[in-house]
C-alpha atoms as a PDB file:
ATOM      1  CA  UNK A   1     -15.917  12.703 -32.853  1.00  0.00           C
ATOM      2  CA  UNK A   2     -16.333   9.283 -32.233  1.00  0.00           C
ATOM      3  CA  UNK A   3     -13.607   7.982 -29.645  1.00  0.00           C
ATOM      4  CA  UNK A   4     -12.063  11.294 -29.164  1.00  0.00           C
ATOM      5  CA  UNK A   5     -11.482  12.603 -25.747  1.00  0.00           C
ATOM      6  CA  UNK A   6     -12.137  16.425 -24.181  1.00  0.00           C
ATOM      7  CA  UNK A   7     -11.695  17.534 -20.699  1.00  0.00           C
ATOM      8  CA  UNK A   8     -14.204  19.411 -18.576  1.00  0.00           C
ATOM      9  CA  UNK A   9     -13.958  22.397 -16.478  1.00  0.00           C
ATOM     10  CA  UNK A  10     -11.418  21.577 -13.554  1.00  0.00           C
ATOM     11  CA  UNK A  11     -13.484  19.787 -10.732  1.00  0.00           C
ATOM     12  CA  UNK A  12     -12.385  21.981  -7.307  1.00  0.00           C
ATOM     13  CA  UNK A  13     -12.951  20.685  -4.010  1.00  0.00           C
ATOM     14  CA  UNK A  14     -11.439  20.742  -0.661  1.00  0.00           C
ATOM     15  CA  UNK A  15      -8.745  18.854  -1.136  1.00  0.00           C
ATOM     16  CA  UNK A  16      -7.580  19.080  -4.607  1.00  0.00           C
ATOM     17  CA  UNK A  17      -7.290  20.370  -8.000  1.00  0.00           C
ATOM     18  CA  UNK A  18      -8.782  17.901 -10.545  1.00  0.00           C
ATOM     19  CA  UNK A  19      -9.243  17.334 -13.735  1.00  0.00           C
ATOM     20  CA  UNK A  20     -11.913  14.289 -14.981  1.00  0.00           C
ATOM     21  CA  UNK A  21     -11.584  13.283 -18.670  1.00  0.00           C
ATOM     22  CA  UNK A  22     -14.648  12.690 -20.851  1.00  0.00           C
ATOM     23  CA  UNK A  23     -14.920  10.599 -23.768  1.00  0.00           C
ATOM     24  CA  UNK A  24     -17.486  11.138 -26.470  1.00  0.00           C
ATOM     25  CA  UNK A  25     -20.248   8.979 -24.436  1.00  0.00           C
ATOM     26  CA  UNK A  26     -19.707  10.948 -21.327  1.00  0.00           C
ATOM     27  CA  UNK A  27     -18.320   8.699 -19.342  1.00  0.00           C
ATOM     28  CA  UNK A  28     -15.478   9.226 -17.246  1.00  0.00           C
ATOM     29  CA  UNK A  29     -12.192   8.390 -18.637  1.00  0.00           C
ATOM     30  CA  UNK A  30      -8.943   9.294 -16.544  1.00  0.00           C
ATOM     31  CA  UNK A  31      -8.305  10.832 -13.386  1.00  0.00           C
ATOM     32  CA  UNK A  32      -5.661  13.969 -13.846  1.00  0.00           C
ATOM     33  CA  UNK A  33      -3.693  15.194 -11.047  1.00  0.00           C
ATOM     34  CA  UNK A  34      -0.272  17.666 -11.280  1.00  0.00           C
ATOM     35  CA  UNK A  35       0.692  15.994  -8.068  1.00  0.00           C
ATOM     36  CA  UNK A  36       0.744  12.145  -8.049  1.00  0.00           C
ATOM     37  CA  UNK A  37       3.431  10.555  -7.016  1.00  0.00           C
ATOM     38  CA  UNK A  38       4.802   7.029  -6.200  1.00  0.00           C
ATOM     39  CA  UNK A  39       6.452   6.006  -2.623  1.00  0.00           C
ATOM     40  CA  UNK A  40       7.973   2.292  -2.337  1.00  0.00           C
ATOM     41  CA  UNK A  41       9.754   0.543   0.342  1.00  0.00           C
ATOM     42  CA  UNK A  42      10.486  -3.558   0.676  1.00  0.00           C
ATOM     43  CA  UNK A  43      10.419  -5.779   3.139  1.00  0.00           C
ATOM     44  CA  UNK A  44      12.496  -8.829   2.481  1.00  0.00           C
ATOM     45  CA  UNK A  45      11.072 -11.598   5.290  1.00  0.00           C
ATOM     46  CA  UNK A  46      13.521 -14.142   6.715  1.00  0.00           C
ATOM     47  CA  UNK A  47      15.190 -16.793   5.550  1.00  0.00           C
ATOM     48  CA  UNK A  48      12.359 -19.488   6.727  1.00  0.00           C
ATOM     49  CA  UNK A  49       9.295 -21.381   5.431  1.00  0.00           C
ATOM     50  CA  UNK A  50       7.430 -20.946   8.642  1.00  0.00           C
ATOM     51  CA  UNK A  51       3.951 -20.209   7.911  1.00  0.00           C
ATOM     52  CA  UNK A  52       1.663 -17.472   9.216  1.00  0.00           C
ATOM     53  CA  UNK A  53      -1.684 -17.741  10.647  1.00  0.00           C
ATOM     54  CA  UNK A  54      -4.020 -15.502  10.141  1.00  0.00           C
ATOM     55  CA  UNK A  55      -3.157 -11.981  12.043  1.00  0.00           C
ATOM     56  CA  UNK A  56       0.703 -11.941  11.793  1.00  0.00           C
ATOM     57  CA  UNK A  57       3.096  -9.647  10.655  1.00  0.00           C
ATOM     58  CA  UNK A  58       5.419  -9.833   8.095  1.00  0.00           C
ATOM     59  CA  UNK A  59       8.496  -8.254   8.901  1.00  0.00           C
ATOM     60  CA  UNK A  60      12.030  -8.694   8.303  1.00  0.00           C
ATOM     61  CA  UNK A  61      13.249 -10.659  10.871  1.00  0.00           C
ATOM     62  CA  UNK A  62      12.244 -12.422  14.326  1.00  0.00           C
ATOM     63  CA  UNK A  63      13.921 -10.367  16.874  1.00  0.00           C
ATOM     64  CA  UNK A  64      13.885  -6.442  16.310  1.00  0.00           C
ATOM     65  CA  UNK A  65      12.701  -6.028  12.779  1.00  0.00           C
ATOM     66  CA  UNK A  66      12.819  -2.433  11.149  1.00  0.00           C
ATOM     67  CA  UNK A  67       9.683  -0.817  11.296  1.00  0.00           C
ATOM     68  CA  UNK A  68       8.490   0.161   7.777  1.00  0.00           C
ATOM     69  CA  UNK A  69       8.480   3.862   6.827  1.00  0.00           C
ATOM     70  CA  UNK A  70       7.074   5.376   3.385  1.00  0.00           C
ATOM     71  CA  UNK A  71       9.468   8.443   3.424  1.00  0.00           C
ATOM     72  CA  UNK A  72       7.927  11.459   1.256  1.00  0.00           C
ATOM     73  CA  UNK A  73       4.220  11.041   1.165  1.00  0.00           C
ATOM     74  CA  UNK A  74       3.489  14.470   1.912  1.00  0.00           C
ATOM     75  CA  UNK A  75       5.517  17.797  -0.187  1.00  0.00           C
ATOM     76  CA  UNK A  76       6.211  19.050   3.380  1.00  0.00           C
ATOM     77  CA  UNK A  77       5.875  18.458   6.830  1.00  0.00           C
ATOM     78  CA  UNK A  78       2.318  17.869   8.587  1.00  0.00           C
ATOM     79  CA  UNK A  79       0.478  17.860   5.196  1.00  0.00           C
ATOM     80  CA  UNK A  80      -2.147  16.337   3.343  1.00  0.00           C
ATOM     81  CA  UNK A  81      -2.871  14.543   0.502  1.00  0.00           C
ATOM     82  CA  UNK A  82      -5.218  11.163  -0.667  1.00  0.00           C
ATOM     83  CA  UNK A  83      -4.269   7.377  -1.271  1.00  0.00           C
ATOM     84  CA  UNK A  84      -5.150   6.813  -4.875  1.00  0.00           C
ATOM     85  CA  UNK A  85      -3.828   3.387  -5.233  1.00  0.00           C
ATOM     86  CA  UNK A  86      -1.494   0.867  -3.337  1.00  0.00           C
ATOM     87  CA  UNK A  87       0.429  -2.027  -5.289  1.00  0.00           C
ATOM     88  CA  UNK A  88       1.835  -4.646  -3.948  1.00  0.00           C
ATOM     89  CA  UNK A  89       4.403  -7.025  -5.561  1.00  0.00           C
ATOM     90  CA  UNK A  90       5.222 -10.335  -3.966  1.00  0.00           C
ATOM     91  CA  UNK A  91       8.263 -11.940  -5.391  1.00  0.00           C
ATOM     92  CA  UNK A  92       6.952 -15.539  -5.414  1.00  0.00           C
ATOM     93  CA  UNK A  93       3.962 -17.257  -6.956  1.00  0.00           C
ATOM     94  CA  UNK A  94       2.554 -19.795  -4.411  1.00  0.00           C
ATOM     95  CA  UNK A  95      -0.424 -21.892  -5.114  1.00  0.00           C
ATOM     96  CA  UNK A  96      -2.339 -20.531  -1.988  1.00  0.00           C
ATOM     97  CA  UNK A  97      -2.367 -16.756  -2.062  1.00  0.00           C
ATOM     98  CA  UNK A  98      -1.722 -14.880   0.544  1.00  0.00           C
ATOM     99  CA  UNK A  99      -4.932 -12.067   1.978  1.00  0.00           C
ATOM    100  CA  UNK A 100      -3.255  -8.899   3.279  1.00  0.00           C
ATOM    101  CA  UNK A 101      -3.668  -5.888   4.916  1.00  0.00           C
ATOM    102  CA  UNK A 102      -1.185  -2.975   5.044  1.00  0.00           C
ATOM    103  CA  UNK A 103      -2.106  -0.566   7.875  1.00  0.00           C
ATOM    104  CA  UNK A 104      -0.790   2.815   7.593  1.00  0.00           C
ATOM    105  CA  UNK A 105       0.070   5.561  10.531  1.00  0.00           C
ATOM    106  CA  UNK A 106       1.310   8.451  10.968  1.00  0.00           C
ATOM    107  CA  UNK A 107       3.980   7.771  13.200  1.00  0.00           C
ATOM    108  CA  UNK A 108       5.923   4.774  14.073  1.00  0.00           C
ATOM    109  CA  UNK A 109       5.025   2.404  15.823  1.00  0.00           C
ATOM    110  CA  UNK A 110       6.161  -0.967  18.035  1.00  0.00           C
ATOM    111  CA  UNK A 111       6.946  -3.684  15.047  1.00  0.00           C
ATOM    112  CA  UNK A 112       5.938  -7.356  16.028  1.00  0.00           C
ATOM    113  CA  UNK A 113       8.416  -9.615  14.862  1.00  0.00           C
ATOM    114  CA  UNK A 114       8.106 -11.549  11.509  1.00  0.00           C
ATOM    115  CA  UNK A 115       5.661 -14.766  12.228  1.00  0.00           C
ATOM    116  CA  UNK A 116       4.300 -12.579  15.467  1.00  0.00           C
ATOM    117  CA  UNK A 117       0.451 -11.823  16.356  1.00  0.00           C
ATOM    118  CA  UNK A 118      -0.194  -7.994  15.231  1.00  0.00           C
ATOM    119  CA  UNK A 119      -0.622  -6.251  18.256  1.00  0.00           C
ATOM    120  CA  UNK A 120      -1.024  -2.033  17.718  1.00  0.00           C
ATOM    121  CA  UNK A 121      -1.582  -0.353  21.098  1.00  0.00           C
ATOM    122  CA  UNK A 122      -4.948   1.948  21.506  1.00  0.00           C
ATOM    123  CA  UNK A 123      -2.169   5.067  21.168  1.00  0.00           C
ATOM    124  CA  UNK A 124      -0.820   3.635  17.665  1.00  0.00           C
ATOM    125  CA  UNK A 125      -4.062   2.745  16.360  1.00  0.00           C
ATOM    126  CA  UNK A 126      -4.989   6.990  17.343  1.00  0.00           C
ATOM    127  CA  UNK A 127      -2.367   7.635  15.297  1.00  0.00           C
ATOM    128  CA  UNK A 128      -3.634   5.420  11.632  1.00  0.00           C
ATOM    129  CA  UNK A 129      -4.493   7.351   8.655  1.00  0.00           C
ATOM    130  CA  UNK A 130      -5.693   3.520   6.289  1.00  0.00           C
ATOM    131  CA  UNK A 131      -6.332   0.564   6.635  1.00  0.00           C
ATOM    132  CA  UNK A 132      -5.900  -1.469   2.694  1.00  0.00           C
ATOM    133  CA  UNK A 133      -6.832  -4.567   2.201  1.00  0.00           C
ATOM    134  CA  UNK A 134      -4.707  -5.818  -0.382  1.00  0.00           C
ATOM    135  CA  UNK A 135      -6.405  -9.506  -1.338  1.00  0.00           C
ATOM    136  CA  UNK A 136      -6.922  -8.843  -5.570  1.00  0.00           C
ATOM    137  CA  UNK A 137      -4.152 -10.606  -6.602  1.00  0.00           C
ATOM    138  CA  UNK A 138      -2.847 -11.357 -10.316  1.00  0.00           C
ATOM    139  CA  UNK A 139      -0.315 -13.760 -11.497  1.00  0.00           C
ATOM    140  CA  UNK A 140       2.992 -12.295 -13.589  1.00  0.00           C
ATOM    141  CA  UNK A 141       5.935 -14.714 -13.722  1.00  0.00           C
ATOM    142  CA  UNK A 142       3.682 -17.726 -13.236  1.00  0.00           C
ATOM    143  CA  UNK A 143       6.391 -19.978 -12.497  1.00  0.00           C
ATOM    144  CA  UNK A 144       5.797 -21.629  -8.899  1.00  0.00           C
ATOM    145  CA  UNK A 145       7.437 -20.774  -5.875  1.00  0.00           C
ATOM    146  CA  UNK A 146      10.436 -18.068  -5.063  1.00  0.00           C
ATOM    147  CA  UNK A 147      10.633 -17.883  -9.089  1.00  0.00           C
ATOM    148  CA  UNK A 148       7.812 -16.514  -9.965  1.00  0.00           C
ATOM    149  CA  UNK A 149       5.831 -13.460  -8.622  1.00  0.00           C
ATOM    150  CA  UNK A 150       2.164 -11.922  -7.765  1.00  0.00           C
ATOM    151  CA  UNK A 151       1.170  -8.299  -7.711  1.00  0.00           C
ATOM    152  CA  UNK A 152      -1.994  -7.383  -5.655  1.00  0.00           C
ATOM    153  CA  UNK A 153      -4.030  -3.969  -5.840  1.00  0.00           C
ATOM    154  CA  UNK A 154      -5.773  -2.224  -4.027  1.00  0.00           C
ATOM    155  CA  UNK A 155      -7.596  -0.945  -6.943  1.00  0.00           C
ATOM    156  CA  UNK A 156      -9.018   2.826  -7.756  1.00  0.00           C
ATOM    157  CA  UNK A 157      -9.120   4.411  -4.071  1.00  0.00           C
ATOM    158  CA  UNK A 158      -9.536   7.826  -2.555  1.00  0.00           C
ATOM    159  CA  UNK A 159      -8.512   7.814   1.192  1.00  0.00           C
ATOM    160  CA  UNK A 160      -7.126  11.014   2.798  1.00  0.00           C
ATOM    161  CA  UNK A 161      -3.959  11.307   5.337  1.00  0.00           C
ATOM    162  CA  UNK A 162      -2.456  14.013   7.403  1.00  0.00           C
ATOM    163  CA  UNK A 163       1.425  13.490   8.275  1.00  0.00           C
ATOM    164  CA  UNK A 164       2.013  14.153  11.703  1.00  0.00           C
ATOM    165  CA  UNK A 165       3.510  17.903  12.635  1.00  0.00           C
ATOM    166  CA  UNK A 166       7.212  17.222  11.630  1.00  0.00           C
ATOM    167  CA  UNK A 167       7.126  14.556   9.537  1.00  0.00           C
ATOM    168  CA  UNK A 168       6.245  13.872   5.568  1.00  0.00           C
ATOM    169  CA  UNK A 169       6.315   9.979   6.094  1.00  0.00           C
ATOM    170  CA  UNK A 170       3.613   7.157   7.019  1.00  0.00           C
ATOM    171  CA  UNK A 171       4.761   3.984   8.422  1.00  0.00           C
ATOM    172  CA  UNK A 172       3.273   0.633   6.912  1.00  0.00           C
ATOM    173  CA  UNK A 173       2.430  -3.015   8.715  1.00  0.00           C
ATOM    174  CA  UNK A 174       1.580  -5.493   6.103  1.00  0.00           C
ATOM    175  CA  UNK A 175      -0.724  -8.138   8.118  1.00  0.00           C
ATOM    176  CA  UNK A 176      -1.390 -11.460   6.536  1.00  0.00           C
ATOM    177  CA  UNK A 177      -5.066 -12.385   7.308  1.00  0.00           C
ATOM    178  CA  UNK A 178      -5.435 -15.826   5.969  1.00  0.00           C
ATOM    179  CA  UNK A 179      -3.119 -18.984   6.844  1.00  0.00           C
ATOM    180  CA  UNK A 180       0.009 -18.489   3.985  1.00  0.00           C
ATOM    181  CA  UNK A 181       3.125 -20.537   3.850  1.00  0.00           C
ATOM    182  CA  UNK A 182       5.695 -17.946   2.414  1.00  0.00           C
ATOM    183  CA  UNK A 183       9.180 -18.822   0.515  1.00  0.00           C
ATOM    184  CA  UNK A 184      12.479 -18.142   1.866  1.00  0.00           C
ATOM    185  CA  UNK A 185      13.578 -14.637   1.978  1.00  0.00           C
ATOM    186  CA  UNK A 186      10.274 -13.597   0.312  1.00  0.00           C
ATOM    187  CA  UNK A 187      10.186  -9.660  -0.916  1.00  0.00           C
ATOM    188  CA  UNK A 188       7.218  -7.608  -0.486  1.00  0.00           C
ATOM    189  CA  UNK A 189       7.334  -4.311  -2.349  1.00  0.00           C
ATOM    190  CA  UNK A 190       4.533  -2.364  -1.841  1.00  0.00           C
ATOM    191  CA  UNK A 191       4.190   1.137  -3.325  1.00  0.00           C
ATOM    192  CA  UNK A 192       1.761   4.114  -2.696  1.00  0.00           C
ATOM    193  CA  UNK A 193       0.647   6.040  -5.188  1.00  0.00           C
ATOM    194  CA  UNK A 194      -0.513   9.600  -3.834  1.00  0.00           C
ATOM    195  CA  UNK A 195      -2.063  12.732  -4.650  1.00  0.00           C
ATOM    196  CA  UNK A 196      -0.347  15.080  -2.971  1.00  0.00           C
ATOM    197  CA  UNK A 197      -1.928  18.520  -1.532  1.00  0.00           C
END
């Protein structure tokens, strides 16, 4: 019937069990998983208008800033599973937008400081599992400034990881790759959404 939805034969590869939803044109309609799940962390940058060039970091501060770690990603330790989306939520709404990427390994790594060049070592960079670039951006609270907000996507993706032997997390940089003058105390919370092995 016109409209109505029906779902096809599960879809079995390597990776995963899927399901793909087909309306009554045959086009694909929603992607079905039993084991998505969402992983957030923040970083809330310092209390400072300094603008970043393109290339730095944000972080949370401009001596030792805490590395950011997406505890969880994988059911157990050293497995699998695919990047289906990232989101990322800005709490202010500046006129120029910020271009970011957030770079994700699979163990931790040395955090620049907030402001600082990004500068992974060859051994970190052996260690990534994605590199998003996170520069869709859409206005919510469109107030300017620290009161209103932005959320950027990364869009419909499908990019596999491996966590390392003992671990389930991935740790996150978020690089700014245009020239962006942030807000005081700016929060960044980005969150992973994952299909899990």
């Amino acid at each position: 019937m016109k409209g109505q939805y029906h779902a096809t034969p599960p879809v079995i590869d390597d990776h995963h069990d899927a399901e793909v939803l087909i309306d009554s044109r045959g086009r694909q309609a929603v992607y079905v998983s039993g084991n998505l799940v969402s992983v957030s962390t923040s970083i809330t940058r310092p209390a400072d208008v300094n603008a970043y060039a393109a290339g730095d970091v944000v972080a949370d501060a401009t001596s030792n800033p805490t590395v950011t770690v997406f505890a969880g990603c994988a059911r157990s330790v050293g497995e699998a599973g695919h990047l289906v989306q990232v989101i990322l939520v800005d709490s202010a709404n500046q006129a120029t937008k910020g271009l970011y990427e957030l770079w994700l390994f699979s163990a931790t790594y040395g955090q620049d400081a907030d402001n600082a060049v990004f500068t992974p070592t060859d051994a970190e960079c052996a260690t990534l599992q994605a590199i998003i670039p996170l520069n869709t951006s859409y206005v919510g609270d469109a107030t300017a400034g620290a009161v209103g907000n932005a959320v950027y996507t990364s869009g419909s993706i499908d990019i596999p990881f491996v966590c390392a032997a003992a671990q389930t997390s991935l740790w996150g940089a978020l690089v700014v790759r245009n020239a962006y003058t942030p807000v005081s105390a700016e929060v960044f919370t980005m969150t992973l959404v994952l299909d899990q092995e």
